[in-house]
Protein backbone atom coordinates (compact mmCIF):
# COMPACT_ATOMS: atom_id res chain seq x y z
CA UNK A 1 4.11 -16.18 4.33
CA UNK A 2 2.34 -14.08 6.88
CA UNK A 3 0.75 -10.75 6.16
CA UNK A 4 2.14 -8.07 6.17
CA UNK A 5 1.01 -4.28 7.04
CA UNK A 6 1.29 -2.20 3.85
CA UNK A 7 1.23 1.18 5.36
CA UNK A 8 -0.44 4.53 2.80
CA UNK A 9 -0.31 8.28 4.10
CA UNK A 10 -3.03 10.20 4.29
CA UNK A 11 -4.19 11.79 1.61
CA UNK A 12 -2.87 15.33 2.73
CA UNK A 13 -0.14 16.20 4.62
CA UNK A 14 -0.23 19.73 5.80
CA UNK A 15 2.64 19.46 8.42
CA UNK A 16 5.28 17.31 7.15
CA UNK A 17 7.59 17.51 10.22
CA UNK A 18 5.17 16.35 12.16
CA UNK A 19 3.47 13.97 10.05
CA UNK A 20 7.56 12.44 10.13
CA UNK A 21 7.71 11.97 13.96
CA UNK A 22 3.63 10.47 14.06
CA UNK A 23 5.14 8.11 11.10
CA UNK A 24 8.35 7.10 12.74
CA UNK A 25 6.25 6.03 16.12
CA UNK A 26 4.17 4.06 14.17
CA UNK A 27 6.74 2.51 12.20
CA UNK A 28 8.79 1.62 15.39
CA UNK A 29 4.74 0.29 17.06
CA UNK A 30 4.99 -3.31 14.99
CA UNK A 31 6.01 -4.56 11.40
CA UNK A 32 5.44 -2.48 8.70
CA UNK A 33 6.78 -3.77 4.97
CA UNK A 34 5.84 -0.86 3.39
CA UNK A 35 4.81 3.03 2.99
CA UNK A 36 3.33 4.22 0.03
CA UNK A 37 3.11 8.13 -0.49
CA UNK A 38 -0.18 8.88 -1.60
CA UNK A 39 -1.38 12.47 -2.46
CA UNK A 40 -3.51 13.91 -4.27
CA UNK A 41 -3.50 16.71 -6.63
CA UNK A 42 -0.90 18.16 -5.32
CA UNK A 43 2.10 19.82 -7.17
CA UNK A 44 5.42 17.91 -7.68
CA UNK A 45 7.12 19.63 -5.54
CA UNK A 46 5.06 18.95 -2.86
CA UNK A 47 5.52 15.00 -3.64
CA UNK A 48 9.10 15.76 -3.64
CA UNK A 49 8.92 17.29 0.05
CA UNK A 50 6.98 14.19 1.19
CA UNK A 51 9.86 11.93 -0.30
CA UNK A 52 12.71 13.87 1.21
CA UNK A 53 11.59 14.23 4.22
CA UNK A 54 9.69 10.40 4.62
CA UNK A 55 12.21 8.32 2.58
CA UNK A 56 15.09 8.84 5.76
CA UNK A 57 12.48 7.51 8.20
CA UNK A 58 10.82 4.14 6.19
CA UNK A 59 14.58 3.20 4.97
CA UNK A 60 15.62 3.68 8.93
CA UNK A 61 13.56 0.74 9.56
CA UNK A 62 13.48 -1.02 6.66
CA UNK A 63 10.32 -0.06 5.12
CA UNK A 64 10.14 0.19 1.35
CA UNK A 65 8.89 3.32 -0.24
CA UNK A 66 6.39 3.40 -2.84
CA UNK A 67 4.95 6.30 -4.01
CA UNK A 68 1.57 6.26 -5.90
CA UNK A 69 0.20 6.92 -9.62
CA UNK A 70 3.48 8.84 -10.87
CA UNK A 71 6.36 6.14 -11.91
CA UNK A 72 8.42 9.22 -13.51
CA UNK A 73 8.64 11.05 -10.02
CA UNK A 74 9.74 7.56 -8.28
CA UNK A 75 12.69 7.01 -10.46
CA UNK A 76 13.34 10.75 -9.94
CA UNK A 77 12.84 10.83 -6.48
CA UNK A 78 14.68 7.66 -6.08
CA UNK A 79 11.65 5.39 -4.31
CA UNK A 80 12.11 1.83 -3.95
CA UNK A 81 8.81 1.46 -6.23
CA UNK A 82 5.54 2.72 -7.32
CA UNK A 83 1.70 1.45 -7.56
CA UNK A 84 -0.51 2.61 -10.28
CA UNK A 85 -3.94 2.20 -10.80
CA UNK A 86 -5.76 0.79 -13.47
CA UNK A 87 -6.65 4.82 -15.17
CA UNK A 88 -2.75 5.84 -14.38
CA UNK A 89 0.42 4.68 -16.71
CA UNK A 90 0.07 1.18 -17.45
CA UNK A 91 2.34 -1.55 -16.10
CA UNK A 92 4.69 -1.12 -19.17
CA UNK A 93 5.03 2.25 -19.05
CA UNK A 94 5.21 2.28 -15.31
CA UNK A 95 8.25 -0.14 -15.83
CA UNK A 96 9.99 1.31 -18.61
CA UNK A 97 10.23 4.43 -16.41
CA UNK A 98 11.63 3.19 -13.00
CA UNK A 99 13.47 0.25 -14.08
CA UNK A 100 13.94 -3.30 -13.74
CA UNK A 101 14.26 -3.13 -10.07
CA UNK A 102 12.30 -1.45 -8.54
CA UNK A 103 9.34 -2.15 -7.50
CA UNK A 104 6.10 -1.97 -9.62
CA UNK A 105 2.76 -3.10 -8.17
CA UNK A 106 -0.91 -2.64 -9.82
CA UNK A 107 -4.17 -1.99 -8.79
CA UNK A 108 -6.88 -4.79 -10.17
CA UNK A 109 -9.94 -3.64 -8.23
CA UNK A 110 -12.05 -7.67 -7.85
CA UNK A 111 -10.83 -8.72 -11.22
CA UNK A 112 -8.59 -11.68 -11.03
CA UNK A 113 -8.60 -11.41 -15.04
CA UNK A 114 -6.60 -7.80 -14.60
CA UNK A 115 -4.39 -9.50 -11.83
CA UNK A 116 -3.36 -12.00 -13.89
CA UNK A 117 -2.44 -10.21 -16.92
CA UNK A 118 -0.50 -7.56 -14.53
CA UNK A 119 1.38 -10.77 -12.78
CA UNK A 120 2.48 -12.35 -16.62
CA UNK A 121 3.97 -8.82 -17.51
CA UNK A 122 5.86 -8.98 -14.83
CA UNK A 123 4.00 -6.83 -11.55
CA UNK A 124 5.75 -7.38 -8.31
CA UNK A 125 2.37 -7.45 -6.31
CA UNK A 126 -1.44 -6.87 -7.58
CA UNK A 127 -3.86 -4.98 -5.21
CA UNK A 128 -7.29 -6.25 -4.73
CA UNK A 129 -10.27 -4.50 -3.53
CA UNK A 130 -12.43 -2.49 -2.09
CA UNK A 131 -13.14 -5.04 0.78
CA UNK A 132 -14.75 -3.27 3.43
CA UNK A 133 -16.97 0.14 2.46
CA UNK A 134 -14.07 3.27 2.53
CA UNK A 135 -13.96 6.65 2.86
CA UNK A 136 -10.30 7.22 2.11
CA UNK A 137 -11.51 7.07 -2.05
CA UNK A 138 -14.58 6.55 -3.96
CA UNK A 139 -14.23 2.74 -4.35
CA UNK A 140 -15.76 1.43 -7.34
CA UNK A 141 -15.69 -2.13 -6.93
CA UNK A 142 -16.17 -4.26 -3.84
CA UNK A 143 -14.07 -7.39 -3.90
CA UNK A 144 -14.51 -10.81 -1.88
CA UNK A 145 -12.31 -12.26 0.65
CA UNK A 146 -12.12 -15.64 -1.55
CA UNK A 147 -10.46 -13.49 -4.44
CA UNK A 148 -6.98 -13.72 -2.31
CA UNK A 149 -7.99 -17.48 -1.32
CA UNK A 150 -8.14 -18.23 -5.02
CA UNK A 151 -5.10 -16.35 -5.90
CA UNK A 152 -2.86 -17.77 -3.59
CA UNK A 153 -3.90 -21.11 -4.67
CA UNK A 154 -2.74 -20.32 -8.67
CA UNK A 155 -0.51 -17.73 -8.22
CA UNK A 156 3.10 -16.85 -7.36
CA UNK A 157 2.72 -12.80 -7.11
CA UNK A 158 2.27 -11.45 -3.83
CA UNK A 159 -1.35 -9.97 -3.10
CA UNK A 160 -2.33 -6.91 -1.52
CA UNK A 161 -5.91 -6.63 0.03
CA UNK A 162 -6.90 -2.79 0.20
CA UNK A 163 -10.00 -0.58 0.97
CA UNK A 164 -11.53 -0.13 4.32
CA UNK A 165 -9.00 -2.45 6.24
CA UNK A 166 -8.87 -1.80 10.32
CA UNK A 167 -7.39 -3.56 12.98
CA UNK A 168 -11.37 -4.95 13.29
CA UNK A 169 -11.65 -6.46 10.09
CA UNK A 170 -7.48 -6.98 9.03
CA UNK A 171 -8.15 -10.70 10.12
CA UNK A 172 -10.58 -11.39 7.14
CA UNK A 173 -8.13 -10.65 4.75
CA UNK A 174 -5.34 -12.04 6.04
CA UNK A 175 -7.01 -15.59 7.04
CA UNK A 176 -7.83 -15.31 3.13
CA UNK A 177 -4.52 -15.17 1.90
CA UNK A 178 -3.34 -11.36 1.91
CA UNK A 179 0.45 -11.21 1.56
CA UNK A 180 0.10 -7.40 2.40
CA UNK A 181 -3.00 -5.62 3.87
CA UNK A 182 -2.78 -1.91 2.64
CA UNK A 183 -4.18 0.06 5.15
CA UNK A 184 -4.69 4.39 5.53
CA UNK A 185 -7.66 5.36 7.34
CA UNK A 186 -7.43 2.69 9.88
CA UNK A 187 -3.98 3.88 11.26
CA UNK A 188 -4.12 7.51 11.16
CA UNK A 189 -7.84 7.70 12.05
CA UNK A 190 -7.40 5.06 15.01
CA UNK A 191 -9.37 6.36 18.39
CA UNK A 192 -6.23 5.69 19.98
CA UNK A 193 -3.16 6.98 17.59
CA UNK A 194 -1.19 5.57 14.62
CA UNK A 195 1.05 3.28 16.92
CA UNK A 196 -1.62 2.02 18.85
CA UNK A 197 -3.51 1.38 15.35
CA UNK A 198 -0.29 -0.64 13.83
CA UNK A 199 0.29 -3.08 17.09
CA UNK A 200 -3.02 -3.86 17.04
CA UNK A 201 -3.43 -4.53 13.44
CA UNK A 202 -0.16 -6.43 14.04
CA UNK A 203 -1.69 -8.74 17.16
CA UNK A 204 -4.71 -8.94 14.72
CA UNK A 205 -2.51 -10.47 11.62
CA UNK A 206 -0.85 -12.71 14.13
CA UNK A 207 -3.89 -14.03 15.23
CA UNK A 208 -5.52 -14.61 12.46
């Protein structure tokens, strides 16, 4: 399986209507599986703008929507999944409250340990990292490129490689065995726009 670009917003969004026509020319720049709605401490209603208004434009071109840390709001909001961290609701909890299908995938920072007890309860992907240094969050582990080597050797559950990831450095991970490389920072903080940013993180993946 090649990787895959695993697309997460910015952390805020103050103009959503724009915000929707940067995302959609990204989106329509290369291959994106995913886009996982990621703010923070913001009010549910706010999260509930960011679905309405993004959901229309992922599911236009088949990207999956995941939104991040609050299962309840993704099976209310209707999302195709959600990811939650090792301090949010735990995998069961997470899955009791969307369902058995959709989506669930879980954050196991460099610990294959974490990553495999997520995969046995049933996780749909585990999320390794931080790889490269980050400034999108305070990264508290740094994981190595072999973790994903490793994994994909034992393991059946996709892998996502997260933290830091650019079109620079999206080759490391995805020679190593990413399924998906999560990336936030190095799209919508690209010199050269978001599109630009996702075709060549797209060239890079292919190359690799």
């Amino acid at each position: 399986m090649t990787c895959r670009l695993y697309l997460i917003t910015p952390p805020r969004i103050d103009d959503l209507a724009a915000f929707g026509r940067t995302l959609a020319a990204a989106l329509d720049a290369g291959d994106v599986s995913a886009l996982q709605i990621r703010l923070k401490d913001v009010p549910d209603e706010v999260i509930a703008a960011a679905v309405d208004v993004l959901t229309p434009i992922a599911h236009g071109r088949d990207v999956a929507i995941i939104l991040n840390d609050r299962p309840d709001l993704a099976a209310k909001y209707g999302c195709d999944g959600v990811h939650v961290g090792q301090g949010d609701a735990s995998y069961a909890q997470a899955r009791r409250l969307v369902g058995a299908e959709r989506i669930v995938g879980v954050t196991c920072h460099d610990s294959r340990h974490l990553a495999m007890e997520a995969a046995e309860a049933g996780a749909d992907y585990v999320a390794f990292g931080a790889f490269f240094p980050t400034t999108t969050k305070d990264a508290s582990t740094r994981a190595e490129p072999e973790i994903l080597t490793i994994w994909q050797e034992t393991m059946e559950v996709p892998c996502v490689a997260i933290g830091g990831i650019t079109a620079e450095n999206v080759a490391i991970v995805a020679a190593a065995g990413a399924d998906f490389a999560a990336v936030s920072a190095g799209v919508w903080g690209h010199p050269d726009g978001p599109a630009a940013a996702v075709k060549a993180i797209n060239a890079a993946i292919a190359g690799a």
